[in-house]
C-alpha atoms as a PDB file:
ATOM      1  CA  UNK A   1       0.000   0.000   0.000  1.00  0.00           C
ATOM      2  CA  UNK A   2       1.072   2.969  -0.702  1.00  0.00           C
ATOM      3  CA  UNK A   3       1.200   4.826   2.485  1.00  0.00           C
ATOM      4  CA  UNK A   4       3.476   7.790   4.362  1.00  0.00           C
ATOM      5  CA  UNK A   5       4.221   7.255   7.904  1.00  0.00           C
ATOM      6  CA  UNK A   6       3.246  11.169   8.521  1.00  0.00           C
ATOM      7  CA  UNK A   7       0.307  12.655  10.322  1.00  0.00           C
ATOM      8  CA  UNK A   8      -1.548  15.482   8.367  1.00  0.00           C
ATOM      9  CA  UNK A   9      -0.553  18.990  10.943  1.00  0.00           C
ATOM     10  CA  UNK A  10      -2.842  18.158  14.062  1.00  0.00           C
ATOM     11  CA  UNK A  11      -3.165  21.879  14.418  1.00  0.00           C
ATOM     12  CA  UNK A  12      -4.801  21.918  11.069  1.00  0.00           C
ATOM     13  CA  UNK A  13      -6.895  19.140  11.743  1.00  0.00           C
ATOM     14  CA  UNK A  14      -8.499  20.165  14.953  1.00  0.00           C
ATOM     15  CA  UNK A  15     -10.807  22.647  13.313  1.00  0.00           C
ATOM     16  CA  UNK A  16     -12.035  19.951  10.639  1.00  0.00           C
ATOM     17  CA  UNK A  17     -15.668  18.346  10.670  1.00  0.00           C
ATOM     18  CA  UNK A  18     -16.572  15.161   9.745  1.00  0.00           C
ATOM     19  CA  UNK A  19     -16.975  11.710  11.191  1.00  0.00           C
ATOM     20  CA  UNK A  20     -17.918   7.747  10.266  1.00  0.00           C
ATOM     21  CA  UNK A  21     -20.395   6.614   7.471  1.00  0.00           C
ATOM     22  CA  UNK A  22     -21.847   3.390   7.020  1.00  0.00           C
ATOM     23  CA  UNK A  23     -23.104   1.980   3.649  1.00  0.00           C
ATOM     24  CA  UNK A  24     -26.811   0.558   4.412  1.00  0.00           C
ATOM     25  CA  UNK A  25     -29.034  -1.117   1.426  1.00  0.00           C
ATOM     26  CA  UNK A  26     -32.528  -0.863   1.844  1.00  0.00           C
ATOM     27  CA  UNK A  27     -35.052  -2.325  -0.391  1.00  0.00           C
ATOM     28  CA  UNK A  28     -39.109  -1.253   0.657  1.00  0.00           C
ATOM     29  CA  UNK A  29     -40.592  -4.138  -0.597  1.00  0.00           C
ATOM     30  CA  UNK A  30     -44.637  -4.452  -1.368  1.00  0.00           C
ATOM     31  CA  UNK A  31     -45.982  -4.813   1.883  1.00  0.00           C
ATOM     32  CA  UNK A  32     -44.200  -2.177   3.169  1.00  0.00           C
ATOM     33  CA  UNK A  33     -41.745  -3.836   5.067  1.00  0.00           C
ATOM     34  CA  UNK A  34     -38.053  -3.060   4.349  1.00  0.00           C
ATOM     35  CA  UNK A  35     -34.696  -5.292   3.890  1.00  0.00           C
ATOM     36  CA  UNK A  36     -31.652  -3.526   5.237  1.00  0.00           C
ATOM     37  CA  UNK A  37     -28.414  -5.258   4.425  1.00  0.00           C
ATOM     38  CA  UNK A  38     -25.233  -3.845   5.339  1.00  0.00           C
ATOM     39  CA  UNK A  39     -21.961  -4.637   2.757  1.00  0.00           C
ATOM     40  CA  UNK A  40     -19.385  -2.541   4.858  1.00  0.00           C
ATOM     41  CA  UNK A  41     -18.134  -4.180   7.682  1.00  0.00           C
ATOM     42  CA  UNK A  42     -16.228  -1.347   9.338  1.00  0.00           C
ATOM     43  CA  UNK A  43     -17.373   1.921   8.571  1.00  0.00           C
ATOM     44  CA  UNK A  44     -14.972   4.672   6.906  1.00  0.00           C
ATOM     45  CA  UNK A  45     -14.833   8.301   7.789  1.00  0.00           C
ATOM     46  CA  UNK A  46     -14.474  11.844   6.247  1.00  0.00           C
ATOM     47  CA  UNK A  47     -13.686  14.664   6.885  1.00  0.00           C
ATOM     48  CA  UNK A  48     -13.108  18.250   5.260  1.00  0.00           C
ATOM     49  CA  UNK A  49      -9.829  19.684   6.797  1.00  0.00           C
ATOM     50  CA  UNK A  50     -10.527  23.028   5.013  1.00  0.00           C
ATOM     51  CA  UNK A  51     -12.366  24.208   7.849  1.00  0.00           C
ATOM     52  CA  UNK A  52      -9.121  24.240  10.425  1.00  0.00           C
ATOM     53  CA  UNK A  53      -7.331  26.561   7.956  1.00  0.00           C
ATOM     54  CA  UNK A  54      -7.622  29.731   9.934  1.00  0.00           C
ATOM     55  CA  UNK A  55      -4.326  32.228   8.385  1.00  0.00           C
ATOM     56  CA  UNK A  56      -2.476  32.247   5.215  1.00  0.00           C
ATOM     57  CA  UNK A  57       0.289  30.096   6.710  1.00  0.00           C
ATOM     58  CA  UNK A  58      -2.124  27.582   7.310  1.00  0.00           C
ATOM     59  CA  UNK A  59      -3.044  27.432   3.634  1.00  0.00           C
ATOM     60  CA  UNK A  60       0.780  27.093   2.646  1.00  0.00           C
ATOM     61  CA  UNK A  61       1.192  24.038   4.579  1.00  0.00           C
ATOM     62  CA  UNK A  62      -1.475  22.928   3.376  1.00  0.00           C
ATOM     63  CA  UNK A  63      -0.255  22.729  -0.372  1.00  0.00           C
ATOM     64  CA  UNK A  64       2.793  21.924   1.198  1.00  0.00           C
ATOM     65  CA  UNK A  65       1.384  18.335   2.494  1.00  0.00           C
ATOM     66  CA  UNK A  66      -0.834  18.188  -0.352  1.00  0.00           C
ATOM     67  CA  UNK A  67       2.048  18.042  -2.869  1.00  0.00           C
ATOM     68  CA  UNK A  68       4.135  15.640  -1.081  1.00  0.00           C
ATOM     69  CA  UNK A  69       1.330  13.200  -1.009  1.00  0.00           C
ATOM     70  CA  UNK A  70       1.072  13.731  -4.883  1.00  0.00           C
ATOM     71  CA  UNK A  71      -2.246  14.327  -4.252  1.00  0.00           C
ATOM     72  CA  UNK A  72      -4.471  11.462  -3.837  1.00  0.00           C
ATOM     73  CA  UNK A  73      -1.063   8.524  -4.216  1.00  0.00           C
ATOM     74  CA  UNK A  74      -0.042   8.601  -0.890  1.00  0.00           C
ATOM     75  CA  UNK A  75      -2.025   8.020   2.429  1.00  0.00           C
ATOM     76  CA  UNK A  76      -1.262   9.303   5.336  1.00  0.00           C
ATOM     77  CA  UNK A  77      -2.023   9.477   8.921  1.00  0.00           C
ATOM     78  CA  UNK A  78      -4.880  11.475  10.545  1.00  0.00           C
ATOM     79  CA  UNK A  79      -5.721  12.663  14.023  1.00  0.00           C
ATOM     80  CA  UNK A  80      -9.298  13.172  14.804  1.00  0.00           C
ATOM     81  CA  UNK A  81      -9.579  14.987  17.752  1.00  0.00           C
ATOM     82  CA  UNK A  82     -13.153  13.703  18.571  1.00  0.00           C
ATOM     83  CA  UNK A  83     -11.962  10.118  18.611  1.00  0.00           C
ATOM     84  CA  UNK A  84      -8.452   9.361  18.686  1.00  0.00           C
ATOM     85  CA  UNK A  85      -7.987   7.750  22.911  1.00  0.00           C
ATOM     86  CA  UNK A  86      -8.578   3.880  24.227  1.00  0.00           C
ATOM     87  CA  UNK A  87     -10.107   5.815  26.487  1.00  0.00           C
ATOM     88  CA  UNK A  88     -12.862   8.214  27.677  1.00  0.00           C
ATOM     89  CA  UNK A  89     -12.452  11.547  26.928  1.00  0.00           C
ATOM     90  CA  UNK A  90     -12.305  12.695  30.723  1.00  0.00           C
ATOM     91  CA  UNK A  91     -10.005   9.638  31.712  1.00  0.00           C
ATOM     92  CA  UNK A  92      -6.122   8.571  31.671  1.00  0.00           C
ATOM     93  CA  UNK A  93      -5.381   5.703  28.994  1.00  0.00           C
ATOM     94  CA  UNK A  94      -4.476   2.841  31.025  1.00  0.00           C
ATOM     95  CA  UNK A  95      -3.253  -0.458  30.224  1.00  0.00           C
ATOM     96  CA  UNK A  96      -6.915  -1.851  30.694  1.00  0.00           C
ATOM     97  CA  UNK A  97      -9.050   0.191  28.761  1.00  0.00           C
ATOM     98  CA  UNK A  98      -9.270  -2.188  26.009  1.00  0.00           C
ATOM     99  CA  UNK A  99      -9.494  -6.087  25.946  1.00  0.00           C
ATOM    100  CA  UNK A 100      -8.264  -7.110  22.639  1.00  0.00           C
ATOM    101  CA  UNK A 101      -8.095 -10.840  23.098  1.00  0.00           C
ATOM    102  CA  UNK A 102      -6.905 -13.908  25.217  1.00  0.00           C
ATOM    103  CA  UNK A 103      -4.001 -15.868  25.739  1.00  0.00           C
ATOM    104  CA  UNK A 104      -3.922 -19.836  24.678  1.00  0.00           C
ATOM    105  CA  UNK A 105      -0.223 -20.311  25.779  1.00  0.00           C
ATOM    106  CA  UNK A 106       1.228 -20.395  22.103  1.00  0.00           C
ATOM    107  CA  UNK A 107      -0.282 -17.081  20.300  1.00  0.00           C
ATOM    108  CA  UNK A 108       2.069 -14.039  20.435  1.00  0.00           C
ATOM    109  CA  UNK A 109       0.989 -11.453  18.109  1.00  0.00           C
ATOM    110  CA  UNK A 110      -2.565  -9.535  19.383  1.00  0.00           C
ATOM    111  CA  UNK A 111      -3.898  -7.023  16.905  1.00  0.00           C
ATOM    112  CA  UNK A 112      -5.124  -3.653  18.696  1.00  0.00           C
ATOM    113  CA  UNK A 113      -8.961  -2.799  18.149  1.00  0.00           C
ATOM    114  CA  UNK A 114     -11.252  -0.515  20.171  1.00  0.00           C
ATOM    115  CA  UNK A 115     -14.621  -1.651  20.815  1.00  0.00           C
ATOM    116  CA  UNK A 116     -17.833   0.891  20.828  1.00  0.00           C
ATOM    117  CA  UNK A 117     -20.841  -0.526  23.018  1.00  0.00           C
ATOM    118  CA  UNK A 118     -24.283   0.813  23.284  1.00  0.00           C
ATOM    119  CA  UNK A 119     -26.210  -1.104  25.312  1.00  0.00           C
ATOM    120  CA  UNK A 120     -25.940  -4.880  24.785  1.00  0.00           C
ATOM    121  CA  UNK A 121     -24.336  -4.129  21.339  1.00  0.00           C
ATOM    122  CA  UNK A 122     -20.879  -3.771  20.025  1.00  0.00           C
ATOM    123  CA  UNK A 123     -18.792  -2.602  17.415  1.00  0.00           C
ATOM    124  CA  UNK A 124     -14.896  -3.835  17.173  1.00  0.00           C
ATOM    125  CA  UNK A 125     -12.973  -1.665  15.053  1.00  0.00           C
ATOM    126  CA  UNK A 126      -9.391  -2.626  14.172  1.00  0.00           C
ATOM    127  CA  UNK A 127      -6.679   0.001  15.061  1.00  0.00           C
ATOM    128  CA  UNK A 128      -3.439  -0.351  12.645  1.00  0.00           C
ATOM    129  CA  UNK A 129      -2.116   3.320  12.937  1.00  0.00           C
ATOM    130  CA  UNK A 130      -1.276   3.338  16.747  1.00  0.00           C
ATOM    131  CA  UNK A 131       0.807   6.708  18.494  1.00  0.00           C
ATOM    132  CA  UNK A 132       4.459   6.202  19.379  1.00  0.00           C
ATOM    133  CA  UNK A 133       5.199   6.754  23.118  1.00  0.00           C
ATOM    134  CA  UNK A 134       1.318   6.560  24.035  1.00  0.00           C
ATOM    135  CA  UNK A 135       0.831   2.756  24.059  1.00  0.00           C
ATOM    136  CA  UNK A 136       0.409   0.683  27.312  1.00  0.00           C
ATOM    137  CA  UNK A 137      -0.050  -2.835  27.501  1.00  0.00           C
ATOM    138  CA  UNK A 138      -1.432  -5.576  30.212  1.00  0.00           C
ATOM    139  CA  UNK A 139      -2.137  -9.056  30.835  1.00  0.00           C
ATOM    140  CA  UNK A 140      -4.166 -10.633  33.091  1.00  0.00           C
ATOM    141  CA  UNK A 141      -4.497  -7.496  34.943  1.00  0.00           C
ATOM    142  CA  UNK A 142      -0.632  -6.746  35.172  1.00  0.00           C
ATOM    143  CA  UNK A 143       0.776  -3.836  33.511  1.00  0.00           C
ATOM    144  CA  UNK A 144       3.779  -4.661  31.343  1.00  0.00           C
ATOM    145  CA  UNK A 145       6.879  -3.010  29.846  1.00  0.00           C
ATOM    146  CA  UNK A 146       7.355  -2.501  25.862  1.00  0.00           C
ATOM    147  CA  UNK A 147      10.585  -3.351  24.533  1.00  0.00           C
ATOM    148  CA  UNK A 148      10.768  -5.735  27.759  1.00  0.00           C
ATOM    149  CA  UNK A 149       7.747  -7.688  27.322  1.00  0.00           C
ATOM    150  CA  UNK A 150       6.693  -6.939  24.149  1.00  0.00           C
ATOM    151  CA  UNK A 151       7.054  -4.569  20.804  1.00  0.00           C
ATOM    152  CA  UNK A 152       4.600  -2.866  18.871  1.00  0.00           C
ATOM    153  CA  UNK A 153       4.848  -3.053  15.199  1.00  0.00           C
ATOM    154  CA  UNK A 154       3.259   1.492  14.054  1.00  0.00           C
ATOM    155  CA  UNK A 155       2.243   1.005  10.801  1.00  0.00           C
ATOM    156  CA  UNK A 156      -0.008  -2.101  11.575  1.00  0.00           C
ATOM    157  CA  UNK A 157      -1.071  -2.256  15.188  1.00  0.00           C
ATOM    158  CA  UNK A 158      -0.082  -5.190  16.037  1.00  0.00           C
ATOM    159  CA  UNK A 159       1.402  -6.217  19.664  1.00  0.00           C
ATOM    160  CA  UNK A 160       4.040  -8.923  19.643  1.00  0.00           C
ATOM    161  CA  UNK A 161       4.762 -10.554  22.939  1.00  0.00           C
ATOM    162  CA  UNK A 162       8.301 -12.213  24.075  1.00  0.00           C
ATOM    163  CA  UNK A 163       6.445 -14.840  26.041  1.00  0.00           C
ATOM    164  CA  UNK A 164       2.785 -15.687  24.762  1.00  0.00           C
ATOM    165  CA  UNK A 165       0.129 -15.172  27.071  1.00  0.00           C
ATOM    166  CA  UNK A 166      -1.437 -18.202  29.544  1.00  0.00           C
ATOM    167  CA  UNK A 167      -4.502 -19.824  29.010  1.00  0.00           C
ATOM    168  CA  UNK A 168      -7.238 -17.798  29.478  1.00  0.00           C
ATOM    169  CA  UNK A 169      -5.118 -14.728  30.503  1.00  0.00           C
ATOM    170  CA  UNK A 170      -6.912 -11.278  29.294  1.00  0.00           C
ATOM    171  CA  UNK A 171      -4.985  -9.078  27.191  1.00  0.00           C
ATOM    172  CA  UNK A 172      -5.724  -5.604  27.245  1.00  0.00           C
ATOM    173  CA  UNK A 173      -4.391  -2.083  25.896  1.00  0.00           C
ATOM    174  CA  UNK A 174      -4.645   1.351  26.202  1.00  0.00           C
ATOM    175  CA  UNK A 175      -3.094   4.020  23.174  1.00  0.00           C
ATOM    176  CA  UNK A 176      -3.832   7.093  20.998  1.00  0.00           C
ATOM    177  CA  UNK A 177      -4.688   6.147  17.410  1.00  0.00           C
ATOM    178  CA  UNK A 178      -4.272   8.192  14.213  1.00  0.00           C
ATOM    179  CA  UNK A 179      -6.807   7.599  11.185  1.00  0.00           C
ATOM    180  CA  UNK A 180      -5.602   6.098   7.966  1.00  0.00           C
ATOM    181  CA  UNK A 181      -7.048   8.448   5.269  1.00  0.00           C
ATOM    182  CA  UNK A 182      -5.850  10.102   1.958  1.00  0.00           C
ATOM    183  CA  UNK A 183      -6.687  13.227  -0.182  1.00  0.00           C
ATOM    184  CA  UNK A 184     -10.483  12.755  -1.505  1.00  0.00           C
ATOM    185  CA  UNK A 185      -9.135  15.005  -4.242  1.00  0.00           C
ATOM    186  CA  UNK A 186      -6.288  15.885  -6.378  1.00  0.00           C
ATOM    187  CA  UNK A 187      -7.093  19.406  -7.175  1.00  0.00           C
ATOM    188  CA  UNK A 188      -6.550  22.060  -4.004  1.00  0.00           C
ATOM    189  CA  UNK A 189      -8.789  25.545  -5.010  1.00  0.00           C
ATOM    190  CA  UNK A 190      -7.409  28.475  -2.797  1.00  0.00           C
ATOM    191  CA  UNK A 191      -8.499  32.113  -3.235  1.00  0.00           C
ATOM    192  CA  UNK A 192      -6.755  35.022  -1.221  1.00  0.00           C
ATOM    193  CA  UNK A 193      -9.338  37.201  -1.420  1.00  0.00           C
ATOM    194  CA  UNK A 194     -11.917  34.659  -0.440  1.00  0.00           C
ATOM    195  CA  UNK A 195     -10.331  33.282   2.285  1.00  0.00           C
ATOM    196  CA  UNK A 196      -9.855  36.899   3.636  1.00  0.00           C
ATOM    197  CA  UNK A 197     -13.506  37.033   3.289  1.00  0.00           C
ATOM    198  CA  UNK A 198     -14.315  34.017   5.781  1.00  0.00           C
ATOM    199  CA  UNK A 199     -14.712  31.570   2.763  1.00  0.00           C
ATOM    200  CA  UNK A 200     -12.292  28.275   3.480  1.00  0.00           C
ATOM    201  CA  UNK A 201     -11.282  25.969   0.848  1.00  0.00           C
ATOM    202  CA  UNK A 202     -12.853  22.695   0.419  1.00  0.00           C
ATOM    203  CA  UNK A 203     -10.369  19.900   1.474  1.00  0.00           C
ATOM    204  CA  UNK A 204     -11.792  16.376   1.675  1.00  0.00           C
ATOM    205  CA  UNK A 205     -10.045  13.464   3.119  1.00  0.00           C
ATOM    206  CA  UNK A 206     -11.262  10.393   3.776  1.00  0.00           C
ATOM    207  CA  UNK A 207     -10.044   6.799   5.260  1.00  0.00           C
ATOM    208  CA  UNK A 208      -8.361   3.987   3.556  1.00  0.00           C
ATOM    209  CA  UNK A 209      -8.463   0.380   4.247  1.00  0.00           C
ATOM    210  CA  UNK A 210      -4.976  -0.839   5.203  1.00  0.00           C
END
């Protein structure tokens, strides 16, 4: 995949909008009832980052990152500020705030996910773009050490362990994630004397499978 290990300016991106989408089917058929069928597994999100550009500088670094992606070639990484923590908001990521799996004695290698739960239901989503220097790690309720008791691959978020986890043993987590995503676009429209004016430029980004 094509991809740049480089987050898009999280200055920049703090002002953007957007959020997840979900592709859902529906078919009304003749008594009124409806089939919904749902071919995304994951959902994928966009966003516009035109609306953090707040000075001129802003816009140059925008073309700036824009041309070294070469447009819409090269992915990149994405912090979005309403979701981007293991944890709550409010709270410290800990080494617990995610369970992403259990330990059969022989299995090493845990992938990191985040799961979203509403009531009795659930959502897993995978997490492959984890944040150097923010990642903690625990099993069976024990807090370990990277580099001592395990590595972290960045670019896919997975969690390799020098000795595999017992039988049964929970493994847990706790990180910042960045957001896959590329230019939705490989033409950038700027205007000095609109943007003076209060009009930004229409930047859209959105995620990538990887």
């Amino acid at each position: 995949m094509q991809f740049h290990e480089v987050r898009f300016p999280a200055t920049l991106s703090f002002g953007s909008v957007g959020g997840p989408e979900r592709r859902t089917d529906v078919v009304t058929i003749s008594n009124g009832y409806e089939e919904r069928n749902a071919p995304w597994a994951h959902s994928r999100r966009r966003y516009d980052a035109g609306m953090g550009m707040r000075s001129l500088d802003d816009i140059e670094t925008l073309i700036a990152f824009f041309e070294a992606r070469f447009g819409q070639l090269f992915a990149f990484r994405w912090k979005d500020w309403s979701d981007y923590r293991s944890s709550k908001p409010s709270q410290d990521i800990t080494a617990f705030d995610q369970t992403i799996g259990a330990g059969d004695g022989v299995q090493t290698t845990f992938s990191m996910i985040k799961t979203y739960q509403s009531g009795t239901y659930e959502y897993v989503r995978p997490i492959s773009k984890p944040v150097s220097g923010t990642i903690q790690v625990g099993v069976a309720g024990v807090a370990l050490q990277e580099t001592v008791d395990y590595t972290v691959d960045l670019t896919s978020g997975e969690i390799t362990f020098v000795q595999a986890p017992g039988v049964g043993e929970a493994v847990s987590a706790g990180f910042e994630f960045d957001v896959p995503v590329r230019f939705d676009t490989d033409r950038i429209q700027t205007s000095i004397a609109s943007f003076k004016a209060g009009e930004v430029p229409n930047v859209p980004i959105v995620e990538v499978r990887v």
